[in-house]
Protein backbone atom coordinates (compact mmCIF):
# COMPACT_ATOMS: atom_id res chain seq x y z
CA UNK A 1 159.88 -15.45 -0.22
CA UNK A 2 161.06 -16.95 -3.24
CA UNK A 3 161.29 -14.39 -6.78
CA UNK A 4 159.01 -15.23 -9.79
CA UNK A 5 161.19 -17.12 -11.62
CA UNK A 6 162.27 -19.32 -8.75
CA UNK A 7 158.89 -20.01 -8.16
CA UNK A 8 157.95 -20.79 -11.49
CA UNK A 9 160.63 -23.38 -11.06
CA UNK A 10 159.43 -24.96 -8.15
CA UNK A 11 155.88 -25.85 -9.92
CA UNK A 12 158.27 -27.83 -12.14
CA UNK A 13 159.06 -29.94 -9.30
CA UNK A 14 155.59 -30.02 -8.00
CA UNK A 15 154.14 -31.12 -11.49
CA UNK A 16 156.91 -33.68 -11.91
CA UNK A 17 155.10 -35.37 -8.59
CA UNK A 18 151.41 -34.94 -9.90
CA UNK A 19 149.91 -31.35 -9.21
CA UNK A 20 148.13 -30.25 -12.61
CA UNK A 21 147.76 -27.02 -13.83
CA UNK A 22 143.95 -26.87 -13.11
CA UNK A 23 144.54 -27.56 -9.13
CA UNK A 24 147.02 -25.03 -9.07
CA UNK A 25 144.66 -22.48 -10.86
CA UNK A 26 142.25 -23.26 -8.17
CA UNK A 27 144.34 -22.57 -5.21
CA UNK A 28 145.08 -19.46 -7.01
CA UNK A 29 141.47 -18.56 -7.67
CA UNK A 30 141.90 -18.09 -10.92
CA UNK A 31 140.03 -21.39 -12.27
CA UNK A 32 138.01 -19.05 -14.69
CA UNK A 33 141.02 -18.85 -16.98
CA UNK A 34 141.04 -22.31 -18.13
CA UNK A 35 139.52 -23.64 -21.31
CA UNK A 36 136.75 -26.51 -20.24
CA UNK A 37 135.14 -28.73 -22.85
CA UNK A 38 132.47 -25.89 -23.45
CA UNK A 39 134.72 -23.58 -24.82
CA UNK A 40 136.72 -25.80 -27.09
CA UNK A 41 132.92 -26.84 -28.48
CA UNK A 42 131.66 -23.22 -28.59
CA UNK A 43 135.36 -22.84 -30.73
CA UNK A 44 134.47 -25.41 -33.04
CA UNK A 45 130.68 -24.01 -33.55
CA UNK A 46 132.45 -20.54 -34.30
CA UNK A 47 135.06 -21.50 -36.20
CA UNK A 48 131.73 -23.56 -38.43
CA UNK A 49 129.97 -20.77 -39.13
CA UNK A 50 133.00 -18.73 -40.08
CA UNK A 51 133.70 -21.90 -42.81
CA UNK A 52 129.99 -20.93 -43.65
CA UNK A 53 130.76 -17.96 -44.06
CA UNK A 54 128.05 -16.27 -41.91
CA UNK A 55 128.64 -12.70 -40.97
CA UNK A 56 126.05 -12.19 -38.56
CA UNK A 57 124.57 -15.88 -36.87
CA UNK A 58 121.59 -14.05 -35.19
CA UNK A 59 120.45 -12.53 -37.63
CA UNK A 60 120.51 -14.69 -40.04
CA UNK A 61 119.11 -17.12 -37.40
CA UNK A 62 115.59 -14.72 -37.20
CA UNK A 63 115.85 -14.48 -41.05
CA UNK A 64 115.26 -18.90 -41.13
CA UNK A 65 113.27 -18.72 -38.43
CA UNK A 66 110.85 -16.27 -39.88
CA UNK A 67 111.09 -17.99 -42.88
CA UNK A 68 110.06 -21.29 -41.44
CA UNK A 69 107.16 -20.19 -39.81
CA UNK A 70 105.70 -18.77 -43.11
CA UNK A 71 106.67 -21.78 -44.56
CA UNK A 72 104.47 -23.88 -41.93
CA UNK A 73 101.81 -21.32 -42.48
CA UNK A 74 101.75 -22.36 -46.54
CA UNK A 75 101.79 -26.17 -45.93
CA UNK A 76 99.08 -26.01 -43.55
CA UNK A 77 96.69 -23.49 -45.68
CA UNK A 78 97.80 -26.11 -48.56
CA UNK A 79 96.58 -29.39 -46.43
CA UNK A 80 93.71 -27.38 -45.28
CA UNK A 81 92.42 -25.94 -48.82
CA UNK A 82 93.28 -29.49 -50.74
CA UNK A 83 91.27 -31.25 -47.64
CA UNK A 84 88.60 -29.18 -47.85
CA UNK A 85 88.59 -26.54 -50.04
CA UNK A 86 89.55 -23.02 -50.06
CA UNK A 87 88.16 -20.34 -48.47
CA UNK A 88 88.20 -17.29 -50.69
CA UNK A 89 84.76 -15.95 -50.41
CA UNK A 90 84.75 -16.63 -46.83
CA UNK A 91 81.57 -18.79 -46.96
CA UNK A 92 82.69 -21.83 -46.61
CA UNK A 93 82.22 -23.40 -43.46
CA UNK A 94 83.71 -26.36 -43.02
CA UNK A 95 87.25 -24.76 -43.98
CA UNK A 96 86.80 -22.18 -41.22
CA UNK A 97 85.70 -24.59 -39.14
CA UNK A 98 88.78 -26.98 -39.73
CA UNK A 99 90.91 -23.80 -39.54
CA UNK A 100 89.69 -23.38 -36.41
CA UNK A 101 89.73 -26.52 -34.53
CA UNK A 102 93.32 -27.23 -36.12
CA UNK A 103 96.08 -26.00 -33.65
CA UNK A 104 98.33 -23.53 -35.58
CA UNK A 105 101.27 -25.60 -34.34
CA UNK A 106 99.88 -29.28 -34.97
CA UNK A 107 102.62 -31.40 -35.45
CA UNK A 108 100.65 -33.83 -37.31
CA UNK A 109 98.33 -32.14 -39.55
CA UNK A 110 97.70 -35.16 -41.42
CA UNK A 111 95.89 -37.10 -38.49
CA UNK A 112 94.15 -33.80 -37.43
CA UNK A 113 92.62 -33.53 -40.74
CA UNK A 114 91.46 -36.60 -40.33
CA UNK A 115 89.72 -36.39 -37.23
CA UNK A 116 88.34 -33.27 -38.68
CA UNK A 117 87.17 -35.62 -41.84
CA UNK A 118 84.95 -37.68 -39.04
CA UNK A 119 83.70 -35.11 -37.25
CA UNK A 120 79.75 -35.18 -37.13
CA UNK A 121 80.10 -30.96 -37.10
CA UNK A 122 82.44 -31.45 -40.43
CA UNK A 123 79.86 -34.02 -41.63
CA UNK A 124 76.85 -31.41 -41.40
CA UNK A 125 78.80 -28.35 -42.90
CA UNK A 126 79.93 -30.27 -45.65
CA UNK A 127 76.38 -31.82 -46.10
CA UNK A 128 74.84 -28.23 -46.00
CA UNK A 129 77.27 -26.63 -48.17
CA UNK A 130 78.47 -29.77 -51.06
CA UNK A 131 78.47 -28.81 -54.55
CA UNK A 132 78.01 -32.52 -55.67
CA UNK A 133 79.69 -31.45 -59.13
CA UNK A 134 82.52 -30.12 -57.35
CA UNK A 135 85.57 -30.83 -54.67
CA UNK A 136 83.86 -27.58 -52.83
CA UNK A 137 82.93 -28.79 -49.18
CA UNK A 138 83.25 -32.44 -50.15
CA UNK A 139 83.94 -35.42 -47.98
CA UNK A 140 81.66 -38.30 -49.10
CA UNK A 141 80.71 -38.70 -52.66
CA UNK A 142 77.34 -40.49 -53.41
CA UNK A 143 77.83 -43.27 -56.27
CA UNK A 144 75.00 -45.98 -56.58
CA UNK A 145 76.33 -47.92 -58.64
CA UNK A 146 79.60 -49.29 -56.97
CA UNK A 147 77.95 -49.67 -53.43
CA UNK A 148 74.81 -50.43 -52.12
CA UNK A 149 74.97 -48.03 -49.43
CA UNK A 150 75.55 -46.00 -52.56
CA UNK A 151 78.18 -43.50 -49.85
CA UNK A 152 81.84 -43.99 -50.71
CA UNK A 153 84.28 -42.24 -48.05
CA UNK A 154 86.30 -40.24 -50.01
CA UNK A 155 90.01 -38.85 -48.28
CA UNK A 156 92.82 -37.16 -50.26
């Protein structure tokens, strides 16, 4: 049985006529010890945030991530209270109503206002509760004089 060192020697010979490193760590078992592509990108994403200079990635991760959601939650309410008008007294109907047909996740929440707008349940509420002098519960505006229908579709 050959010592360490003459060993060591031999795989000089054996590389010399092809045999890699990886093959050899195989038929040692000890595969698990080399660096794959994964780790050399998993390197460069730590060595990133380091340059960032970002102590603690998961937490700061939850931090944006709670922060984006309450974000989403303002837009929405926004598009929602512009579309149809706010909702601080709790009676009006037709911004519960789009509240509650509009997923809190939509993607699109232009187009889903929208198909609220033509909705014959969004037509009615806003019917029963419009404040003609007023954006309150408004989605048509009557004015005679430009059409003969005397309805003009109004969408913001």
């Amino acid at each position: 049985m050959p010592n360490k060192q003459e060993f060591l020697d031999s795989l000089k010979v054996h590389a010399s006529s092809g045999v890699t490193l990886p093959e050899i760590a195989k038929a040692m078992g000890q595969e698990h010890l080399l660096t794959t592509k994964e780790h050399e990108d998993a390197l460069k994403t730590v060595n990133a945030i380091k340059e960032a200079g970002i102590k603690d990635p998961i937490a700061e991760l939850g931090v944006l991530r709670n922060k984006i959601e309450s974000d989403q939650k303002i837009v929405r309410n926004a598009a929602l209270d512009t579309a149809f008008g706010a909702d601080t007294n709790g009676k009006n109907t037709l911004r519960q109503y789009a509240d509650e047909k509009i997923q809190k996740d939509c993607k699109d929440l232009n187009s889903a206002i929208e198909e609220i707008k033509k909705s014959p349940i969004a037509l009615k509420l806003a019917g029963q509760a419009a404040d003609y002098m007023s954006e309150q519960n408004q989605i048509f505006k009557v004015d005679s004089a430009s059409d003969k229908t005397g309805v003009i579709p109004v969408f913001e």
